[in-house]
PDB file of N, CA and C in Angstrom:
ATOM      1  N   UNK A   1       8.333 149.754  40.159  1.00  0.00           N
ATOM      2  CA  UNK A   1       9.713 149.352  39.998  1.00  0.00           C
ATOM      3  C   UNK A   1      10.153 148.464  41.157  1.00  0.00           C
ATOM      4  N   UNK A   2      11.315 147.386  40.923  1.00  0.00           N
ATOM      5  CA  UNK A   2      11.451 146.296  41.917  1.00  0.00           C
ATOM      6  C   UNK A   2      12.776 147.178  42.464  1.00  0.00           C
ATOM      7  N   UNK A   3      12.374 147.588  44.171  1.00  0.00           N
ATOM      8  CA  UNK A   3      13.411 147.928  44.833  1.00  0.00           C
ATOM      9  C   UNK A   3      14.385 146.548  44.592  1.00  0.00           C
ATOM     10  N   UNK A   4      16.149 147.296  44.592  1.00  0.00           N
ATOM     11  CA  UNK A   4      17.412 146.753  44.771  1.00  0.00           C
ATOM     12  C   UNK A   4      17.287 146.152  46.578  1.00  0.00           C
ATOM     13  N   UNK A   5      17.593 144.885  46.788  1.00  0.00           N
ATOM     14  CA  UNK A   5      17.824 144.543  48.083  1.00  0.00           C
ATOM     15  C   UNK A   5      19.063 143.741  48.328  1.00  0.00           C
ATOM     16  N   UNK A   6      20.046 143.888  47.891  1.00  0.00           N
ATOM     17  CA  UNK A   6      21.413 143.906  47.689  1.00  0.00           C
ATOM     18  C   UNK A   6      22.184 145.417  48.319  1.00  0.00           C
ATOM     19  N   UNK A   7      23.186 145.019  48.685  1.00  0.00           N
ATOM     20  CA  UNK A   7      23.220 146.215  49.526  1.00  0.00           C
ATOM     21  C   UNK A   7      24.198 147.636  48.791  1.00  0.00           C
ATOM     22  N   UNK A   8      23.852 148.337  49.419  1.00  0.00           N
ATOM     23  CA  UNK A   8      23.932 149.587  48.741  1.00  0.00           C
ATOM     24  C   UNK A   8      25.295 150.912  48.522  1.00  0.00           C
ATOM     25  N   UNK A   9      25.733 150.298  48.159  1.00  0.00           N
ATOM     26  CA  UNK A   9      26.976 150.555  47.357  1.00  0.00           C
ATOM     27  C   UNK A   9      27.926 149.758  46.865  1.00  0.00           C
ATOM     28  N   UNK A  10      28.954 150.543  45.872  1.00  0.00           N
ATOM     29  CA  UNK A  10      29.561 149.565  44.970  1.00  0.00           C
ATOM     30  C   UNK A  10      30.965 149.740  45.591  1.00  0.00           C
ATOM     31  N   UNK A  11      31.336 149.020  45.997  1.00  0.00           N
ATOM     32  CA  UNK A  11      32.967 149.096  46.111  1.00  0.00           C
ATOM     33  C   UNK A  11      33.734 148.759  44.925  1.00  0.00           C
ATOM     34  N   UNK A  12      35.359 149.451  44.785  1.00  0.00           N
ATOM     35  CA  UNK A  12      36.124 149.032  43.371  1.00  0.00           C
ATOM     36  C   UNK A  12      37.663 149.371  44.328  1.00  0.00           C
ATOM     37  N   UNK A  13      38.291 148.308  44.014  1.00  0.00           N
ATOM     38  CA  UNK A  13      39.119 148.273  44.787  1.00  0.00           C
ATOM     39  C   UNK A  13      40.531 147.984  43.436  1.00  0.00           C
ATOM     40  N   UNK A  14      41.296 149.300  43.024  1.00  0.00           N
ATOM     41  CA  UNK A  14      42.444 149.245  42.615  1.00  0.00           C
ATOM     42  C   UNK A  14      43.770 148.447  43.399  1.00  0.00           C
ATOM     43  N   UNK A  15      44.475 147.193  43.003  1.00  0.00           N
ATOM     44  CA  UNK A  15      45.360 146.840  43.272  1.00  0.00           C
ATOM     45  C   UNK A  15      46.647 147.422  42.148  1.00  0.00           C
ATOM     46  N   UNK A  16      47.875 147.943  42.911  1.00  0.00           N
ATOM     47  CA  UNK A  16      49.094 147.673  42.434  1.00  0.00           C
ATOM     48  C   UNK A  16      50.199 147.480  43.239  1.00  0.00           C
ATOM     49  N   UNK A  17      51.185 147.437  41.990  1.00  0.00           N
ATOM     50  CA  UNK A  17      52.703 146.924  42.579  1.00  0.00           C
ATOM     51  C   UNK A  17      53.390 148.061  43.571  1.00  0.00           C
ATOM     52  N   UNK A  18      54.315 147.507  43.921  1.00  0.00           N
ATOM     53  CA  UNK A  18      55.063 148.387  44.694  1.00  0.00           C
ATOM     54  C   UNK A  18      55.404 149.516  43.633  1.00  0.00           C
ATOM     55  N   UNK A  19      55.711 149.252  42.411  1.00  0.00           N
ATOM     56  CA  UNK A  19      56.737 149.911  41.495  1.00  0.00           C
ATOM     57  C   UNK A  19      55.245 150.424  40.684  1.00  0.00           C
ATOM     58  N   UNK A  20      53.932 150.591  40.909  1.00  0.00           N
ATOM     59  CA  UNK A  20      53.376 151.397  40.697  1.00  0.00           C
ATOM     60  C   UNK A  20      52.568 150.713  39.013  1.00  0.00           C
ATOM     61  N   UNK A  21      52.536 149.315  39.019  1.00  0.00           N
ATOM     62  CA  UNK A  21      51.667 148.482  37.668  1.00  0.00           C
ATOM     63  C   UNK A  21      50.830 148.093  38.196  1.00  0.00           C
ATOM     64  N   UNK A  22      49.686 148.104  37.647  1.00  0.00           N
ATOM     65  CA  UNK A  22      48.247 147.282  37.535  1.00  0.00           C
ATOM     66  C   UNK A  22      48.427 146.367  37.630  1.00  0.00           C
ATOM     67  N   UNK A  23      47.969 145.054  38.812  1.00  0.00           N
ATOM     68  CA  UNK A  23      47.647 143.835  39.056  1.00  0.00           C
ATOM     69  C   UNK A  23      46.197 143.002  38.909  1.00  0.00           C
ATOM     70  N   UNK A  24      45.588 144.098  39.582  1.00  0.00           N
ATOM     71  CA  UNK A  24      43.702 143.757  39.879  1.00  0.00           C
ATOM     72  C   UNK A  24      43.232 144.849  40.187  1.00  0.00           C
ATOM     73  N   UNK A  25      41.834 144.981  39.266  1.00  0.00           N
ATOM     74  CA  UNK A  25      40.312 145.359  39.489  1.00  0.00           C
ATOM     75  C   UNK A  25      39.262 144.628  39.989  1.00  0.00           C
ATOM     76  N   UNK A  26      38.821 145.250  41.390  1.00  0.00           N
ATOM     77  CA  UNK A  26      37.788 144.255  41.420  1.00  0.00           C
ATOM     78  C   UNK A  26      36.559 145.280  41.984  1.00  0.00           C
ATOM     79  N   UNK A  27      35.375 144.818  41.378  1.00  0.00           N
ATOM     80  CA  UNK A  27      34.217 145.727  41.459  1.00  0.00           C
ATOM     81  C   UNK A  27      33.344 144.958  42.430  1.00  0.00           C
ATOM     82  N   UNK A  28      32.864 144.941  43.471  1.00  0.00           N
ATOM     83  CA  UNK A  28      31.458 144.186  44.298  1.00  0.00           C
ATOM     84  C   UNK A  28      30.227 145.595  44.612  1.00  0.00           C
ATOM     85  N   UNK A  29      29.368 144.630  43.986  1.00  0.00           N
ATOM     86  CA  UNK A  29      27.883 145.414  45.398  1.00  0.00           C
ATOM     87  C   UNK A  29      27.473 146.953  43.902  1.00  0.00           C
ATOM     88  N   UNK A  30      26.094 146.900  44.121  1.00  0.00           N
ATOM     89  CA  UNK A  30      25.464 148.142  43.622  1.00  0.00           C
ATOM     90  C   UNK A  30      24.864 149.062  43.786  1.00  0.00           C
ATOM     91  N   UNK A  31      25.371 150.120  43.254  1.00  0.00           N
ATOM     92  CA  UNK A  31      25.595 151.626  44.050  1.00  0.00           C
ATOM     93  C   UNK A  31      23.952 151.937  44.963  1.00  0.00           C
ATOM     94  N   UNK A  32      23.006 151.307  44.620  1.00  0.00           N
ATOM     95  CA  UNK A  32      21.572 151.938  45.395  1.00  0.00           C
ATOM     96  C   UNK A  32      21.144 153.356  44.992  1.00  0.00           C
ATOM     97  N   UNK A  33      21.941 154.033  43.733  1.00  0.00           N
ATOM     98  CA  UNK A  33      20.778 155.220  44.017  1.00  0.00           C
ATOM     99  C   UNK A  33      19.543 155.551  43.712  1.00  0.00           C
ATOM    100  N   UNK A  34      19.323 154.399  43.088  1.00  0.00           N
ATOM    101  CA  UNK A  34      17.591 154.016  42.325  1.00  0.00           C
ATOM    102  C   UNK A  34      17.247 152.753  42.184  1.00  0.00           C
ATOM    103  N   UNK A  35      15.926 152.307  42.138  1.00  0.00           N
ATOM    104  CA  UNK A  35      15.391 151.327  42.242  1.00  0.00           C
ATOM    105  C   UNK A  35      16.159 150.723  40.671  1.00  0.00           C
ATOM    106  N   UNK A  36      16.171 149.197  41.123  1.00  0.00           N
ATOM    107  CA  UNK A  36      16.628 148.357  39.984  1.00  0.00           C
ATOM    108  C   UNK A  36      16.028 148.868  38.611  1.00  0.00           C
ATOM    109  N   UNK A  37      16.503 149.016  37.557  1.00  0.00           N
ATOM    110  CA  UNK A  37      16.874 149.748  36.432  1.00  0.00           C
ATOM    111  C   UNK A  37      16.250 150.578  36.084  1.00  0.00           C
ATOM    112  N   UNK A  38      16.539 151.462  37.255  1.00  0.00           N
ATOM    113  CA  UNK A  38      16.974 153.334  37.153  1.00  0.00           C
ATOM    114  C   UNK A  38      18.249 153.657  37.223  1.00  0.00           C
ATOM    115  N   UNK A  39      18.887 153.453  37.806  1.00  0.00           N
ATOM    116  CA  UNK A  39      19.845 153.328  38.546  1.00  0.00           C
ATOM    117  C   UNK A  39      21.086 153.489  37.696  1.00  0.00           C
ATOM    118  N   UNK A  40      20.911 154.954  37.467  1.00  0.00           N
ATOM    119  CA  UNK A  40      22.287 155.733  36.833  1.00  0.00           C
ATOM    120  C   UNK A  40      23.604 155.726  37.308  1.00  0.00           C
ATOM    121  N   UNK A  41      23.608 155.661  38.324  1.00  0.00           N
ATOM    122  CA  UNK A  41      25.089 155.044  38.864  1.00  0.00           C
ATOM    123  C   UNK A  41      25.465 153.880  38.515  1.00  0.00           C
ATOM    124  N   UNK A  42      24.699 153.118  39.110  1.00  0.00           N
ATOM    125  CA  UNK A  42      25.529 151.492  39.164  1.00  0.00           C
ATOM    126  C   UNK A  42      25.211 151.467  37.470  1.00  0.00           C
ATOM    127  N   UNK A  43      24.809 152.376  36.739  1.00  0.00           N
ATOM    128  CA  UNK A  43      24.861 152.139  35.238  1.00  0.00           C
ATOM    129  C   UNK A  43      26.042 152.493  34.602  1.00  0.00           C
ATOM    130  N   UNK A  44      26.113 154.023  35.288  1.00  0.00           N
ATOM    131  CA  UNK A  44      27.621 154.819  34.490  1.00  0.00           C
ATOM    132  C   UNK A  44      28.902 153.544  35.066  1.00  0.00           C
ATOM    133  N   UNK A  45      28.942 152.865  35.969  1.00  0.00           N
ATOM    134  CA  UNK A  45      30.076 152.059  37.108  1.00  0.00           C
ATOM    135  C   UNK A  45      30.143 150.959  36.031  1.00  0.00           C
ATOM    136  N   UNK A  46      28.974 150.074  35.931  1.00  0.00           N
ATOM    137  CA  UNK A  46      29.019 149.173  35.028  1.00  0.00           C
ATOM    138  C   UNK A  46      29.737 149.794  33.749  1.00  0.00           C
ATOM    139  N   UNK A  47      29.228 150.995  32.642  1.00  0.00           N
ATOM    140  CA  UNK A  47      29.932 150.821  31.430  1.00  0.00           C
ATOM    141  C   UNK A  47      31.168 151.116  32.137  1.00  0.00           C
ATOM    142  N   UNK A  48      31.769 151.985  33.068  1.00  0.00           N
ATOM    143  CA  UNK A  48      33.284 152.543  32.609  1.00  0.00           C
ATOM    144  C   UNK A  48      33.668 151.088  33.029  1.00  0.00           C
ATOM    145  N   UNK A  49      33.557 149.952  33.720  1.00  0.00           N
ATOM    146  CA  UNK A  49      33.997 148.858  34.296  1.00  0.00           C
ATOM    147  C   UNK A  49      34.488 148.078  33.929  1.00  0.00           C
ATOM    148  N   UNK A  50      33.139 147.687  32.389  1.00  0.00           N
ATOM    149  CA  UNK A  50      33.144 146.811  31.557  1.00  0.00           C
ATOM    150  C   UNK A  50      33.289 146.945  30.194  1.00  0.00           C
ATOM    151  N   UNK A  51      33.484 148.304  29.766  1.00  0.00           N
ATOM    152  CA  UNK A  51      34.304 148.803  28.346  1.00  0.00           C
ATOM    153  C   UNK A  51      35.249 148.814  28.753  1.00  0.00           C
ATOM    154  N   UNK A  52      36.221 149.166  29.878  1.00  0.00           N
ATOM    155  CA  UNK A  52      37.678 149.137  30.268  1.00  0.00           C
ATOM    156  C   UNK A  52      38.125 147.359  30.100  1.00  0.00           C
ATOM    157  N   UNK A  53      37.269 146.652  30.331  1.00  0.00           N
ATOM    158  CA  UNK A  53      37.849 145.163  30.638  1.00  0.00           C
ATOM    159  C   UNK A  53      37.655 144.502  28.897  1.00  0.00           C
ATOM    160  N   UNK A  54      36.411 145.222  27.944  1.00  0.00           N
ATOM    161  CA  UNK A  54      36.479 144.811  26.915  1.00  0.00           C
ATOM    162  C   UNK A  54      37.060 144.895  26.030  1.00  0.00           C
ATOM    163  N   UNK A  55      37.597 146.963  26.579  1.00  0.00           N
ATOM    164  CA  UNK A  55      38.611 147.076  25.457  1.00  0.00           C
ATOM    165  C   UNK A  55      40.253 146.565  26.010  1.00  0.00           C
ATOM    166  N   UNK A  56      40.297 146.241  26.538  1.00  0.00           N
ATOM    167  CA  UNK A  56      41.886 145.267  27.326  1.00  0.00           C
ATOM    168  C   UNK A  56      41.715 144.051  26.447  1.00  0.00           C
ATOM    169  N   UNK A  57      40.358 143.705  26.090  1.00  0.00           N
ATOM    170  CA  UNK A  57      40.920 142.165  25.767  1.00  0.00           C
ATOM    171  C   UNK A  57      40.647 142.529  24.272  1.00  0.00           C
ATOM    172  N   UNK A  58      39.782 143.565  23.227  1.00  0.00           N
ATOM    173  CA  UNK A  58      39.759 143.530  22.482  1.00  0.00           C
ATOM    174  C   UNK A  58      40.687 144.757  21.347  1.00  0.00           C
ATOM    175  N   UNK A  59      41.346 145.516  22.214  1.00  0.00           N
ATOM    176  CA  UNK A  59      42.247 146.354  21.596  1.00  0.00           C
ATOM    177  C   UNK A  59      43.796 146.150  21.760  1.00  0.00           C
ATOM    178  N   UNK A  60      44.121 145.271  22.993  1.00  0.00           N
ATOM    179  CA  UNK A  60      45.498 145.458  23.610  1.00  0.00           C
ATOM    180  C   UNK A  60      45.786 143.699  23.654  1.00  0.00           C
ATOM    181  N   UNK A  61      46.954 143.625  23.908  1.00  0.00           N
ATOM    182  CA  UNK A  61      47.350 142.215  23.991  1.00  0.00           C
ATOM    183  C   UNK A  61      47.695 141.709  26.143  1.00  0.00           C
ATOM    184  N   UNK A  62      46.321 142.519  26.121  1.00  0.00           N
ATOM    185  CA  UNK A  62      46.784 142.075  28.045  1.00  0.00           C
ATOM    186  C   UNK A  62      46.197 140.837  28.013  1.00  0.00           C
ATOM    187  N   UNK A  63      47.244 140.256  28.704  1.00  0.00           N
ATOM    188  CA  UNK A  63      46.768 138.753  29.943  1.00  0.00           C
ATOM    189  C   UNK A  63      46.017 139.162  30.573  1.00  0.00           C
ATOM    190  N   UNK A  64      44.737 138.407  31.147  1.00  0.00           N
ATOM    191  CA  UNK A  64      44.169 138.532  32.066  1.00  0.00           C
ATOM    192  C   UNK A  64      43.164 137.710  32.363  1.00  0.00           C
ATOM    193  N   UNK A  65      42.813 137.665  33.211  1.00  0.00           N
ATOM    194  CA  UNK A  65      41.612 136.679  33.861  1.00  0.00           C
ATOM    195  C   UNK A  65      40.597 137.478  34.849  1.00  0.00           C
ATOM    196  N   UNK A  66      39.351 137.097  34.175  1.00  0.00           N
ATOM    197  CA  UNK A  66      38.265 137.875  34.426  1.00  0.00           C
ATOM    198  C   UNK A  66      36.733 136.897  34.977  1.00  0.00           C
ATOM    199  N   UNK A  67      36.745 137.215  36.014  1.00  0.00           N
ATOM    200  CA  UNK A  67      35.646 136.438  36.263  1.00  0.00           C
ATOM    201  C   UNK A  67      34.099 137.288  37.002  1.00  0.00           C
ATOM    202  N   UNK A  68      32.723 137.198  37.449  1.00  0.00           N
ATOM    203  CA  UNK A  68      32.153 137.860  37.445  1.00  0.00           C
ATOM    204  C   UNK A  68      31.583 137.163  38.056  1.00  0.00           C
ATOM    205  N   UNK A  69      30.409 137.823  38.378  1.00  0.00           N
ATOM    206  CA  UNK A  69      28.777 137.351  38.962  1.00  0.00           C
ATOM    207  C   UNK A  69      27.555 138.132  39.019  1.00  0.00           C
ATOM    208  N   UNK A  70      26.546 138.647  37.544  1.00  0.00           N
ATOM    209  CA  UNK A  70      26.066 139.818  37.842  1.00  0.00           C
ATOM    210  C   UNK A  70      24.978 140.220  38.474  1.00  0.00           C
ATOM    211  N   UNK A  71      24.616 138.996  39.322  1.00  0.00           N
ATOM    212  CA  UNK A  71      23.524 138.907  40.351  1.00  0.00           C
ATOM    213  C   UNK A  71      24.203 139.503  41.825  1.00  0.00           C
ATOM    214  N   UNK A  72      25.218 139.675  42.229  1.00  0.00           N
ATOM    215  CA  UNK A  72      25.820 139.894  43.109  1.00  0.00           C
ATOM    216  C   UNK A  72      26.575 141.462  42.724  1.00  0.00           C
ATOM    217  N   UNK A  73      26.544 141.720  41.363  1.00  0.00           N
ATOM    218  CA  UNK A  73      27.539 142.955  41.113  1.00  0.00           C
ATOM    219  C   UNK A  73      28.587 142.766  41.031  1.00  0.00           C
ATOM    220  N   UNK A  74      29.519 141.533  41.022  1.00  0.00           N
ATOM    221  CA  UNK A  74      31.101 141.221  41.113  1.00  0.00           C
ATOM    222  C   UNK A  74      31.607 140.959  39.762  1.00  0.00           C
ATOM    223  N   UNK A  75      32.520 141.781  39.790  1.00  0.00           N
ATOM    224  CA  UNK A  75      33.758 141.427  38.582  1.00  0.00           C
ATOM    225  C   UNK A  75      35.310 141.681  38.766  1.00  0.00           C
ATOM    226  N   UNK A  76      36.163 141.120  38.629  1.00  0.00           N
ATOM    227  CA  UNK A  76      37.494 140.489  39.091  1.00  0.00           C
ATOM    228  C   UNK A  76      38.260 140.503  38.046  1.00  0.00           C
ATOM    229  N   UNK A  77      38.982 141.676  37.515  1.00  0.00           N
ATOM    230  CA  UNK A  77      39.844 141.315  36.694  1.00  0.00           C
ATOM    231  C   UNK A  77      41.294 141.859  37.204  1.00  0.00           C
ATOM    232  N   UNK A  78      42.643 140.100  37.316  1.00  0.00           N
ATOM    233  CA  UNK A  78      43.673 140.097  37.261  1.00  0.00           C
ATOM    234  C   UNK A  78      44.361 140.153  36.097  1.00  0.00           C
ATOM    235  N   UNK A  79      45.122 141.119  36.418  1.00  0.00           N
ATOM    236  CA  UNK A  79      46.623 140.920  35.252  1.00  0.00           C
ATOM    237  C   UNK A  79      47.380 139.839  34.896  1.00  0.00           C
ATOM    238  N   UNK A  80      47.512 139.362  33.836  1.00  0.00           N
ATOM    239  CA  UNK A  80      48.916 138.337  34.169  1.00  0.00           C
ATOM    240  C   UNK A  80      50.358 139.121  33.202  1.00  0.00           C
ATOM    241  N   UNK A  81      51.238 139.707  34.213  1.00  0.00           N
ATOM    242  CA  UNK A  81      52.488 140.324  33.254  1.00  0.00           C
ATOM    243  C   UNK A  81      52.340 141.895  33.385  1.00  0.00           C
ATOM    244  N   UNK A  82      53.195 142.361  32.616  1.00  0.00           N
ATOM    245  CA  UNK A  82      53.170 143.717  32.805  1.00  0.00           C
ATOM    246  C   UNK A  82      52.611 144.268  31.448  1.00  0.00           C
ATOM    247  N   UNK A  83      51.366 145.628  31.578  1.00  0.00           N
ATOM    248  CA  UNK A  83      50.943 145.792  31.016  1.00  0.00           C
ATOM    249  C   UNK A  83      51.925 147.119  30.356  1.00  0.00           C
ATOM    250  N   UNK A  84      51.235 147.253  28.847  1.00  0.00           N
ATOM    251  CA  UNK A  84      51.852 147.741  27.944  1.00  0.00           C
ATOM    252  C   UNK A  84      51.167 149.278  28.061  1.00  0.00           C
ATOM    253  N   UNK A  85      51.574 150.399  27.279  1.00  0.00           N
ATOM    254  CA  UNK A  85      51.106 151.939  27.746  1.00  0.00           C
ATOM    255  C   UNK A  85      49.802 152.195  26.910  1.00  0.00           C
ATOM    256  N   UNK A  86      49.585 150.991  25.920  1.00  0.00           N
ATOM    257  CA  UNK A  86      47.786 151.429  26.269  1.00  0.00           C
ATOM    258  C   UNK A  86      47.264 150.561  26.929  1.00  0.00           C
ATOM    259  N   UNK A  87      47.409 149.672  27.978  1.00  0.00           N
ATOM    260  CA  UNK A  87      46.392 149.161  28.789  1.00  0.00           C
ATOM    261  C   UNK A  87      46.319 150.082  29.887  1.00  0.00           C
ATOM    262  N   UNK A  88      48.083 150.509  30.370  1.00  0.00           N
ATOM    263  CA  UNK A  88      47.604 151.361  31.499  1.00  0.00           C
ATOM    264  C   UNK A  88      46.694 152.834  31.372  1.00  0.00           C
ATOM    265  N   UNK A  89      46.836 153.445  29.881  1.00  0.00           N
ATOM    266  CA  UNK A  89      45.741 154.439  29.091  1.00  0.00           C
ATOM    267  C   UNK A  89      44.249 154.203  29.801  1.00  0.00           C
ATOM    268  N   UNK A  90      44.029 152.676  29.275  1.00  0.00           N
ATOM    269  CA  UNK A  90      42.640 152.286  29.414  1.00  0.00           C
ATOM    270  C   UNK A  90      42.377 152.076  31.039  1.00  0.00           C
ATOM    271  N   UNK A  91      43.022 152.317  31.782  1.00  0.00           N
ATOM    272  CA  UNK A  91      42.655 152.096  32.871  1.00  0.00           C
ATOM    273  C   UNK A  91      43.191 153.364  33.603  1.00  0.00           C
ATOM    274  N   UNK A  92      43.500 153.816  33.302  1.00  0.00           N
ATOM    275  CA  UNK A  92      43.481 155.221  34.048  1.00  0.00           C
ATOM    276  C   UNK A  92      42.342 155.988  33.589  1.00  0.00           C
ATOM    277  N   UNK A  93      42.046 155.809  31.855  1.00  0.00           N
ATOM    278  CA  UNK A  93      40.726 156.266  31.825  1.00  0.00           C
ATOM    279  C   UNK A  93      39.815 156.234  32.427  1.00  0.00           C
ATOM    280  N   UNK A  94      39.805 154.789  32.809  1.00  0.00           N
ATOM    281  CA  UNK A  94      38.203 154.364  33.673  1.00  0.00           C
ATOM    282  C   UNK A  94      38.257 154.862  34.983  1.00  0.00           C
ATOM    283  N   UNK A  95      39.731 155.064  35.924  1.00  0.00           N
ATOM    284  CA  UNK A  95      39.874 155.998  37.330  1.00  0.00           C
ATOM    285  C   UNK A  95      38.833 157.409  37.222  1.00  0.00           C
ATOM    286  N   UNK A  96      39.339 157.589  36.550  1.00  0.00           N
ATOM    287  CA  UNK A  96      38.975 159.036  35.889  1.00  0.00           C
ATOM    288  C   UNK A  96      37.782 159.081  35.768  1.00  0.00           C
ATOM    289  N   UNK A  97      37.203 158.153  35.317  1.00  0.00           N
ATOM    290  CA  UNK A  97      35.669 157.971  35.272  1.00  0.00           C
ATOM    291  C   UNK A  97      34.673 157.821  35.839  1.00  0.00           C
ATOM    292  N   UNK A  98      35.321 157.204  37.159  1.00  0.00           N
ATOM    293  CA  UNK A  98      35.045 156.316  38.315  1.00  0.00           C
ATOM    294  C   UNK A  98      35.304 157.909  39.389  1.00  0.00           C
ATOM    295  N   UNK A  99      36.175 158.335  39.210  1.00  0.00           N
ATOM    296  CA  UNK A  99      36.434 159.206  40.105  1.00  0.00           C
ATOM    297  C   UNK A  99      35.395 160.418  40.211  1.00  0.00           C
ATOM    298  N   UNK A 100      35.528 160.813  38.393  1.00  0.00           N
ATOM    299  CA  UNK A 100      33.879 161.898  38.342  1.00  0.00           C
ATOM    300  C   UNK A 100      32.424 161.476  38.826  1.00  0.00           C
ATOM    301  N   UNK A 101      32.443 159.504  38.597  1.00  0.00           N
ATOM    302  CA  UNK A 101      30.956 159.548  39.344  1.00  0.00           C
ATOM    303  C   UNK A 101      31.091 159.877  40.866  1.00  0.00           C
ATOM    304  N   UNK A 102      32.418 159.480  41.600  1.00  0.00           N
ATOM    305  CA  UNK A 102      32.452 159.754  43.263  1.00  0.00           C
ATOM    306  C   UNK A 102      32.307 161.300  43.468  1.00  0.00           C
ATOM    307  N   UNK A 103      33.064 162.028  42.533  1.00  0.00           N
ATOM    308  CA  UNK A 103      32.991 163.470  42.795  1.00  0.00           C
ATOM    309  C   UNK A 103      31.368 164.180  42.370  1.00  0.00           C
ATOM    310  N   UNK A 104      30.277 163.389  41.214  1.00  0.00           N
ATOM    311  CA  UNK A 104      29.364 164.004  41.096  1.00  0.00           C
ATOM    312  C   UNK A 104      28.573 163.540  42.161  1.00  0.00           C
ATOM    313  N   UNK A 105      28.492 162.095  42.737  1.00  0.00           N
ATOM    314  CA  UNK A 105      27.298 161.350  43.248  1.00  0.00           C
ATOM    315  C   UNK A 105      27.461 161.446  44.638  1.00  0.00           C
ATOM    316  N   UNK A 106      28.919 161.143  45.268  1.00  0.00           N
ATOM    317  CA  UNK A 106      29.763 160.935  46.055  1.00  0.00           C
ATOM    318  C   UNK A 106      29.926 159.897  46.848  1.00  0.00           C
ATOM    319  N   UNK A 107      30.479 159.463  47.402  1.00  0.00           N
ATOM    320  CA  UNK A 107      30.834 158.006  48.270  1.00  0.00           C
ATOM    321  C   UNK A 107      29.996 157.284  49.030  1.00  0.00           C
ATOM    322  N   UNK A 108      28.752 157.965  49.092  1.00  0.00           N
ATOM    323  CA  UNK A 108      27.688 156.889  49.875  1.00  0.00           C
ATOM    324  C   UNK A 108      27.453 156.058  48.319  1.00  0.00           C
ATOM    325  N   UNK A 109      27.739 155.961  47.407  1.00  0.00           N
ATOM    326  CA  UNK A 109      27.212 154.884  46.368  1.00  0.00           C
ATOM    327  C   UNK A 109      28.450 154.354  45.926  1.00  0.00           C
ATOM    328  N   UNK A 110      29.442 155.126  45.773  1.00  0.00           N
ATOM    329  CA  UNK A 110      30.453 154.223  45.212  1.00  0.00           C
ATOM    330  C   UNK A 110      31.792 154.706  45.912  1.00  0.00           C
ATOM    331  N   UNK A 111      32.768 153.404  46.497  1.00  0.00           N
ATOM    332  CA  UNK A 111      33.862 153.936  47.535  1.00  0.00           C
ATOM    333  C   UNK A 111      35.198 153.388  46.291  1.00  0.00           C
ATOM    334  N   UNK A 112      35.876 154.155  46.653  1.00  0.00           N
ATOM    335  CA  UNK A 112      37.124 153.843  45.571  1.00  0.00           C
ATOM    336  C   UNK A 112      38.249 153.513  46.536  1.00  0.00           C
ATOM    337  N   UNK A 113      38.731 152.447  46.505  1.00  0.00           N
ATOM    338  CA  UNK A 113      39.864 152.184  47.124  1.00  0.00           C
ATOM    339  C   UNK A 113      41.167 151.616  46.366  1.00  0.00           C
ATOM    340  N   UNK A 114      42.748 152.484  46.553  1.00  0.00           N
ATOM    341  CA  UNK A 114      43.248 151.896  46.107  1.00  0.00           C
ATOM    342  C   UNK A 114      44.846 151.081  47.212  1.00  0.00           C
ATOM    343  N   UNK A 115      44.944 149.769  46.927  1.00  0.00           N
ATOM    344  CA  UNK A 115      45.780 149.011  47.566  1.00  0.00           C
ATOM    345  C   UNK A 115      47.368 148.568  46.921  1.00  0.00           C
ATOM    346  N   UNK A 116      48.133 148.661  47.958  1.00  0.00           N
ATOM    347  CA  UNK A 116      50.129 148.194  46.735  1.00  0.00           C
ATOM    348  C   UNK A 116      50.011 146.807  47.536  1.00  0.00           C
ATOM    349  N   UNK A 117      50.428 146.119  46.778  1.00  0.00           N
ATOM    350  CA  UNK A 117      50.891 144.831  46.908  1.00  0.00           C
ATOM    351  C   UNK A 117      52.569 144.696  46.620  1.00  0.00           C
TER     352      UNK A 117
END
């Protein structure tokens, strides 16, 4: 198997408003807990990441702009507007999701940060 040499963990960094709305998701870097595709973490990180961003654009009417790089692990998705009560659904889901891999795996693979703007 081809060791990961990218470095080793995933950061996801929740942005919101003062008044407590979703602005930006942004995901960099992969989790390291197994050699390139073993690697059950940066696997479970990827789906909750990227079903949360698919179902935003394919269930809900959110604005947004999404950009990526999956050689690097980066994905960037901004809001544009205020989201409606199932986008914020879909994204509290994925906290939640994100939060059980930190609580099963724990923070040497994936750090959760969240920021108010």
């Amino acid at each position: 198997m081809k060791k990961s040499t990218l470095k080793s963990m995933t950061t996801i960094t929740i942005i919101k408003s003062k008044n407590g709305e979703y602005k930006e998701v942004t995901c960099k870097g992969h989790a390291g807990y197994a050699d390139t595709g073993n690697d059950i973490v940066c696997c479970a990180i990827s789906i909750l990441v990227l079903n949360t961003i698919n179902s935003l654009d394919e269930l809900t009417d959110t604005e947004m702009e999404v950009t990526s790089d999956e050689d690097k692990g980066f994905i960037n998705c901004r809001f544009n507007g205020k989201l409606d009560k199932s986008s914020i659904l879909l994204l509290d889901s994925m906290i939640l999701g994100l939060q059980n891999v930190v609580s099963e795996y724990g923070r040497k693979y994936l750090k959760l940060k969240f920021k108010e703007v």
